[in-house]
C-alpha atoms as a PDB file:
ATOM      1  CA  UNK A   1    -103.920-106.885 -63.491  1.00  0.00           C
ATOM      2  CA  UNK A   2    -104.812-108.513 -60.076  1.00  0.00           C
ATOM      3  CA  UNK A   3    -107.978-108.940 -60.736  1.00  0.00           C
ATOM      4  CA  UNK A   4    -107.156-110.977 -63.840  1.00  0.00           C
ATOM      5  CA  UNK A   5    -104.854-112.975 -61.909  1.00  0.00           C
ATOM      6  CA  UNK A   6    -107.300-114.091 -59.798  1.00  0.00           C
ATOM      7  CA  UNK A   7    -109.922-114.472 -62.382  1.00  0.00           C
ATOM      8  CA  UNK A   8    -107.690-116.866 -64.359  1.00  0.00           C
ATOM      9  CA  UNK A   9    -106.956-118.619 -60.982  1.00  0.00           C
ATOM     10  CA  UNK A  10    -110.188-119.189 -60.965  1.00  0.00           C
ATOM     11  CA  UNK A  11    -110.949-120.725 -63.930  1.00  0.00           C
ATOM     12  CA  UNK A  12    -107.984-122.978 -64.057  1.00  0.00           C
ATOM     13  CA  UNK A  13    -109.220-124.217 -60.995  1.00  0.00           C
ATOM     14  CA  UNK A  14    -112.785-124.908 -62.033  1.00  0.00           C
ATOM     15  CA  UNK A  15    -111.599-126.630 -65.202  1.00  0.00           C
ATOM     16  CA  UNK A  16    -109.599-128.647 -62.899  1.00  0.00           C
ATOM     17  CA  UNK A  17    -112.190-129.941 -60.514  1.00  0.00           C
ATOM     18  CA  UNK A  18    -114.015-132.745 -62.255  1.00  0.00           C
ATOM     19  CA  UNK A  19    -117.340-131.932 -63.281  1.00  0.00           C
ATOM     20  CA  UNK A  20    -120.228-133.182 -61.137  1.00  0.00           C
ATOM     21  CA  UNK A  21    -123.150-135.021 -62.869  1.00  0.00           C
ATOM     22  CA  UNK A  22    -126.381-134.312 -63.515  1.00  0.00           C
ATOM     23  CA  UNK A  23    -129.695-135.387 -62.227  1.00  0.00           C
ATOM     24  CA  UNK A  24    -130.088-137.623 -66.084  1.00  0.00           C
ATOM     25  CA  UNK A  25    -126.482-138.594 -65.439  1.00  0.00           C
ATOM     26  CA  UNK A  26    -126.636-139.900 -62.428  1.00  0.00           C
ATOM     27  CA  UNK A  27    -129.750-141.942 -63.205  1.00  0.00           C
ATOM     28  CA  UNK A  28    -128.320-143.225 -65.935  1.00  0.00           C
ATOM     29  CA  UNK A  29    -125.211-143.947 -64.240  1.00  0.00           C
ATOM     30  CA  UNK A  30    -127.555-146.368 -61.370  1.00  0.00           C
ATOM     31  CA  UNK A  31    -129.748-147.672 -64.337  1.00  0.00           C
ATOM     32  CA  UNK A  32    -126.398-148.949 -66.324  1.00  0.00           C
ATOM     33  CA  UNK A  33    -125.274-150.353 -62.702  1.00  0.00           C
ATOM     34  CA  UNK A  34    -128.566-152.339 -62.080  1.00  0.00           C
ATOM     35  CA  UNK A  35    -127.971-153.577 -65.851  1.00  0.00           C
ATOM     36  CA  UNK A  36    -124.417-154.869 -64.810  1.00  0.00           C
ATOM     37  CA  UNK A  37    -125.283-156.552 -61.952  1.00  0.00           C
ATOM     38  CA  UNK A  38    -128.158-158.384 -63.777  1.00  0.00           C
ATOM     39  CA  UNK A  39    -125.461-159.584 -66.386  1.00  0.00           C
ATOM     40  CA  UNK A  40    -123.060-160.332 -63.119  1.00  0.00           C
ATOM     41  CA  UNK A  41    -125.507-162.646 -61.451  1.00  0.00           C
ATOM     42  CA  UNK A  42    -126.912-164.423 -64.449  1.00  0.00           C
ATOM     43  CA  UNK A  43    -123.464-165.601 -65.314  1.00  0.00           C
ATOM     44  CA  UNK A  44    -122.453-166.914 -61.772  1.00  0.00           C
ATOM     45  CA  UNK A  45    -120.462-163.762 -60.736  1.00  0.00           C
ATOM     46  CA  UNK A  46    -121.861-162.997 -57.547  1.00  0.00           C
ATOM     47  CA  UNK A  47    -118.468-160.955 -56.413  1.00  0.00           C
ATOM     48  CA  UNK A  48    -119.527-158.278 -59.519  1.00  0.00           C
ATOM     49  CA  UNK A  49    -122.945-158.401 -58.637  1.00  0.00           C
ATOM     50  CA  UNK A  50    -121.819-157.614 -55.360  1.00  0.00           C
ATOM     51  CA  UNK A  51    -119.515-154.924 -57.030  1.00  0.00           C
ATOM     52  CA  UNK A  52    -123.008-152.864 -56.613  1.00  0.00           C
ATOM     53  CA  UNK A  53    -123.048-152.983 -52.979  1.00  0.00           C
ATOM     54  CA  UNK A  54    -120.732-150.485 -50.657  1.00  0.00           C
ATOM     55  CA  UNK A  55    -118.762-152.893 -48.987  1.00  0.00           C
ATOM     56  CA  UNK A  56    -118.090-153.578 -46.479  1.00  0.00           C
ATOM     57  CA  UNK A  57    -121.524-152.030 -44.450  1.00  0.00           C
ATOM     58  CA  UNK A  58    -124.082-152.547 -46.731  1.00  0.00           C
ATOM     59  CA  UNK A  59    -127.380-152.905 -45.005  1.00  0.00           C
ATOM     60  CA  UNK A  60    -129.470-156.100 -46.293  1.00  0.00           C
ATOM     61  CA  UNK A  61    -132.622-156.813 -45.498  1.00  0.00           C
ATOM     62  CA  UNK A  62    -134.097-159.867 -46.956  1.00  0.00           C
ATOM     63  CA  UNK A  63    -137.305-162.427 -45.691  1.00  0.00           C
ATOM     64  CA  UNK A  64    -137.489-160.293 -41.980  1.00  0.00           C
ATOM     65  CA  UNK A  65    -134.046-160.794 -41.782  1.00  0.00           C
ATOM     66  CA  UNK A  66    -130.628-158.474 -41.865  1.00  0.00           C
ATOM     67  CA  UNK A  67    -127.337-160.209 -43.476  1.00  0.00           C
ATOM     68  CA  UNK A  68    -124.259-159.525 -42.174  1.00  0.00           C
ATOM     69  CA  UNK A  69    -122.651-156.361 -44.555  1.00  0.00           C
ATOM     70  CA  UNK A  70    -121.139-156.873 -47.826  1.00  0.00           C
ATOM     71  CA  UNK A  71    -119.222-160.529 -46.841  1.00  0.00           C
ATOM     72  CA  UNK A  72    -122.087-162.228 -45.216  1.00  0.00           C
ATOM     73  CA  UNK A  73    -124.607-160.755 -48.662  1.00  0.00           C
ATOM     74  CA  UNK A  74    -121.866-162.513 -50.822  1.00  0.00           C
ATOM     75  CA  UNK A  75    -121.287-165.379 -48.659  1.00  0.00           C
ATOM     76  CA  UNK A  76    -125.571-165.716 -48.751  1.00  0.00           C
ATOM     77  CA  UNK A  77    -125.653-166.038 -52.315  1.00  0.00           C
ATOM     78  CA  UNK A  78    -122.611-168.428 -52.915  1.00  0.00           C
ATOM     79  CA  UNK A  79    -124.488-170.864 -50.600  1.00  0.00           C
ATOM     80  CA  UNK A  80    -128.371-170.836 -51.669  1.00  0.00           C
ATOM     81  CA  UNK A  81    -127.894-170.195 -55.811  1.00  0.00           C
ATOM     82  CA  UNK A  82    -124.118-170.683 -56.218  1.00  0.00           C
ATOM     83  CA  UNK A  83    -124.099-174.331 -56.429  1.00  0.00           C
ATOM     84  CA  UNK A  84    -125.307-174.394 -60.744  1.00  0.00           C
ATOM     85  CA  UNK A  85    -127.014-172.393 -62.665  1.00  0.00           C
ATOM     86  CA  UNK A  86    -129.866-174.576 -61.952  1.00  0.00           C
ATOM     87  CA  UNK A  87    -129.939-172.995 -58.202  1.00  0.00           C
ATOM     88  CA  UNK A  88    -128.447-169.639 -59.377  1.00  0.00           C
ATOM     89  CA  UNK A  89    -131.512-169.091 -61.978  1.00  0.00           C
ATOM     90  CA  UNK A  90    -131.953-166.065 -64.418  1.00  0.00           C
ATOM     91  CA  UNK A  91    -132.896-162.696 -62.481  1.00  0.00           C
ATOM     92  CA  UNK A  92    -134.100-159.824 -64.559  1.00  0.00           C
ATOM     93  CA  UNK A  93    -135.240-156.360 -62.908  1.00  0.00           C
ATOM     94  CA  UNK A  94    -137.664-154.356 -64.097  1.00  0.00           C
ATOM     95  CA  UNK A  95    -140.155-151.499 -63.779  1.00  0.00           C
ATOM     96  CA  UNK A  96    -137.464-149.727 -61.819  1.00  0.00           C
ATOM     97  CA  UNK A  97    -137.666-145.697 -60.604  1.00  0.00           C
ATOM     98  CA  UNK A  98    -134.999-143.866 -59.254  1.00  0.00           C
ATOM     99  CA  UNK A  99    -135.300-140.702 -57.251  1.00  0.00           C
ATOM    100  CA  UNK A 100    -132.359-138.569 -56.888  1.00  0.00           C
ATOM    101  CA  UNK A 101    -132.584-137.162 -53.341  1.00  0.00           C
ATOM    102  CA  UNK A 102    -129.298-135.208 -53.440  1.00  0.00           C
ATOM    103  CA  UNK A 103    -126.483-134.877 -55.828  1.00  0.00           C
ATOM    104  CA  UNK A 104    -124.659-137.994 -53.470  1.00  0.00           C
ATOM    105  CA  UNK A 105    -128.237-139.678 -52.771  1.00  0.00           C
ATOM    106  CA  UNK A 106    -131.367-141.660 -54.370  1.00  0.00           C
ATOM    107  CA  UNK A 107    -133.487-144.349 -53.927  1.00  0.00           C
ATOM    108  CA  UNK A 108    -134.827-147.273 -56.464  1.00  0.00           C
ATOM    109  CA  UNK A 109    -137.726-149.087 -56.204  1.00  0.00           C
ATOM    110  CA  UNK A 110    -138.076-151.927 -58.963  1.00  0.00           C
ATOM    111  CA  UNK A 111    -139.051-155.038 -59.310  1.00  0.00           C
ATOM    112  CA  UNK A 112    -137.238-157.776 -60.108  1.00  0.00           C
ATOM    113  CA  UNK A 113    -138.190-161.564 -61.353  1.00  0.00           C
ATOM    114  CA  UNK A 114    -135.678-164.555 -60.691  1.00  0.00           C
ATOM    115  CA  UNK A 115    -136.398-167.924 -62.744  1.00  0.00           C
ATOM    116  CA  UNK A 116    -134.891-171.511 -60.822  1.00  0.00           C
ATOM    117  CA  UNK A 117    -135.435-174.840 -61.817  1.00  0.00           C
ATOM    118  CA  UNK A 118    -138.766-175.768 -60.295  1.00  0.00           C
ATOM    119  CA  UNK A 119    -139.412-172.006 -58.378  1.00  0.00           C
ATOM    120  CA  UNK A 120    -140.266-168.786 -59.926  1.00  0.00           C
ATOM    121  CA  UNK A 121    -139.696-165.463 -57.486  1.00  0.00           C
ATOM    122  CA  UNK A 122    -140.755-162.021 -57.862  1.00  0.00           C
ATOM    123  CA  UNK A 123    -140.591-158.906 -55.740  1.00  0.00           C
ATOM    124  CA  UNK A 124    -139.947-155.242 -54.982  1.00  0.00           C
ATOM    125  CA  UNK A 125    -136.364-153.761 -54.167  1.00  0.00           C
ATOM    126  CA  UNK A 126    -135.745-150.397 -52.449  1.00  0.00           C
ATOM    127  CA  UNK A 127    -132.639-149.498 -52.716  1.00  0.00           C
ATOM    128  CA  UNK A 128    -130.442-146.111 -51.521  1.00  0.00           C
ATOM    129  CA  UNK A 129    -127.854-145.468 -53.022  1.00  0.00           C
ATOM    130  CA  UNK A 130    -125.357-143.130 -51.926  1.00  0.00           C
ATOM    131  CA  UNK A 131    -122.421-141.813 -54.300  1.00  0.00           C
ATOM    132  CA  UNK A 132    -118.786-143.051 -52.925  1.00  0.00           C
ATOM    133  CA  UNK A 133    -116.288-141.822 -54.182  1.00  0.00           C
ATOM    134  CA  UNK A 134    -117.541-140.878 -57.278  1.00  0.00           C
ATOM    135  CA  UNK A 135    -119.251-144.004 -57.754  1.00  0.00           C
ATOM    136  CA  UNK A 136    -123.129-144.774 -56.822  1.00  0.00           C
ATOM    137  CA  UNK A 137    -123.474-147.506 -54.326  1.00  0.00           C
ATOM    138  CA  UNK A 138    -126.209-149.352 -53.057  1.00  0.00           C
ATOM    139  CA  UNK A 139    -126.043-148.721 -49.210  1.00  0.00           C
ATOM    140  CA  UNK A 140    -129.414-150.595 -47.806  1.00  0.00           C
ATOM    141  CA  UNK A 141    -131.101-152.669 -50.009  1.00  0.00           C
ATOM    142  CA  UNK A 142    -134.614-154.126 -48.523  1.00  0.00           C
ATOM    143  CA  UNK A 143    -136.140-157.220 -50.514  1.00  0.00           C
ATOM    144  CA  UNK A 144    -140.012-157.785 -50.258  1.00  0.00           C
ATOM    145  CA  UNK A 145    -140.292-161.093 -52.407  1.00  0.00           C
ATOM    146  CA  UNK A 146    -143.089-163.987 -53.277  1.00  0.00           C
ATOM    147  CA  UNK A 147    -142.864-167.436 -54.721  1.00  0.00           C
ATOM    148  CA  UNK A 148    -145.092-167.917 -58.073  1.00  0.00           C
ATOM    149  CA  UNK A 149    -147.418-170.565 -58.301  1.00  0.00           C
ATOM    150  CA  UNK A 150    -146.142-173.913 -59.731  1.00  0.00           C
ATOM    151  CA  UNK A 151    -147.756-173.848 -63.194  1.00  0.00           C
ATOM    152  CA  UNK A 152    -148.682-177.235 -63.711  1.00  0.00           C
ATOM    153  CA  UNK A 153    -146.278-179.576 -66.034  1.00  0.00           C
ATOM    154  CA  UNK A 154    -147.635-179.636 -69.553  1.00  0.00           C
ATOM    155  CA  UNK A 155    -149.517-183.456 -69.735  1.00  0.00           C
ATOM    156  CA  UNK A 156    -149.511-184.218 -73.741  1.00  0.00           C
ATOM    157  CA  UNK A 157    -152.307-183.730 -75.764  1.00  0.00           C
ATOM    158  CA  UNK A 158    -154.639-186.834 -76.601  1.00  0.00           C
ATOM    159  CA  UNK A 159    -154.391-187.828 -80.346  1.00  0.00           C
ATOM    160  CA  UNK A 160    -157.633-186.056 -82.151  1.00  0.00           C
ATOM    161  CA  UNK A 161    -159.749-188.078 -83.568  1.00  0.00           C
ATOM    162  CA  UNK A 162    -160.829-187.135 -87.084  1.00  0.00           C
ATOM    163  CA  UNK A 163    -164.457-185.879 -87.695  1.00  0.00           C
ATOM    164  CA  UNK A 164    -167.062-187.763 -87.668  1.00  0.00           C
ATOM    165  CA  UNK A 165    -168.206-188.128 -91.824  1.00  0.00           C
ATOM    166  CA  UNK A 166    -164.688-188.205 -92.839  1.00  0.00           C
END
């Protein structure tokens, strides 16, 4: 009768604890996060893009350079895209991998593509995310990125001349 004790103990303790993810879960969980962010930034909501980010040590690394955590990220992109959605553009990501390094750890590496009036960027993001309470958060996120060419502005077509015989 002990033994039963403890073996229902047991099980009404599992069924308690909440149930840890799986490997598909979890990437699905960081893919659906990526997704959010995208929607986040492309309607000038740079707080729940940033919503992504641990906060407040988040390590940035952008053009060489480190930002400072979570407030100095946000306070980065309110000042060079915030000011329309002229500067703010349309950013889509793509291609992107994840790796799940532990059940509280993985990386992505994706690319991403951000459209501005006038200036077209691409690059590659690695990101590592670690799981927070519960939650996956992006803990360092390094940005390699390059400016497209200009593509030329579209000069109108000269009126054709009809065939010659007609």
């Amino acid at each position: 009768m002990k033994i039963m004790k403890c073996v229902m103990a047991a099980v009404s303790l599992t069924a308690a604890m909440p149930s840890q993810a799986g490997p598909v879960e979890d990437r699905a969980a960081i893919l659906q996060m990526i997704a959010q962010m995208e929607r986040s930034w492309n309607r000038g909501d740079f707080k729940g893009y940033m919503a992504g980010f641990k906060n407040p040590d988040v390590v940035f690394v952008s053009g060489g350079k480190f930002q400072d955590g979570w407030q100095g990220t946000l306070d980065h992109y309110v000042r060079d895209y915030g000011a329309s959605p002229a500067t703010r553009g349309t950013l889509h990501f793509y291609d992107m991998k994840v790796d799940m390094l532990s059940n509280d750890a993985a990386m992505l590496v994706g690319r991403y593509h951000l459209d501005r009036a006038g200036r077209s960027t691409e690059g590659v993001n690695t990101r590592l995310f670690r799981k927070v309470d519960g939650r996956w958060r992006i803990t360092l996120n390094h940005v390699s990125a390059y400016d497209l060419p200009a593509t030329p502005a579209a000069t109108p077509l000269a009126p054709r001349s009809a065939p010659a015989g007609r």
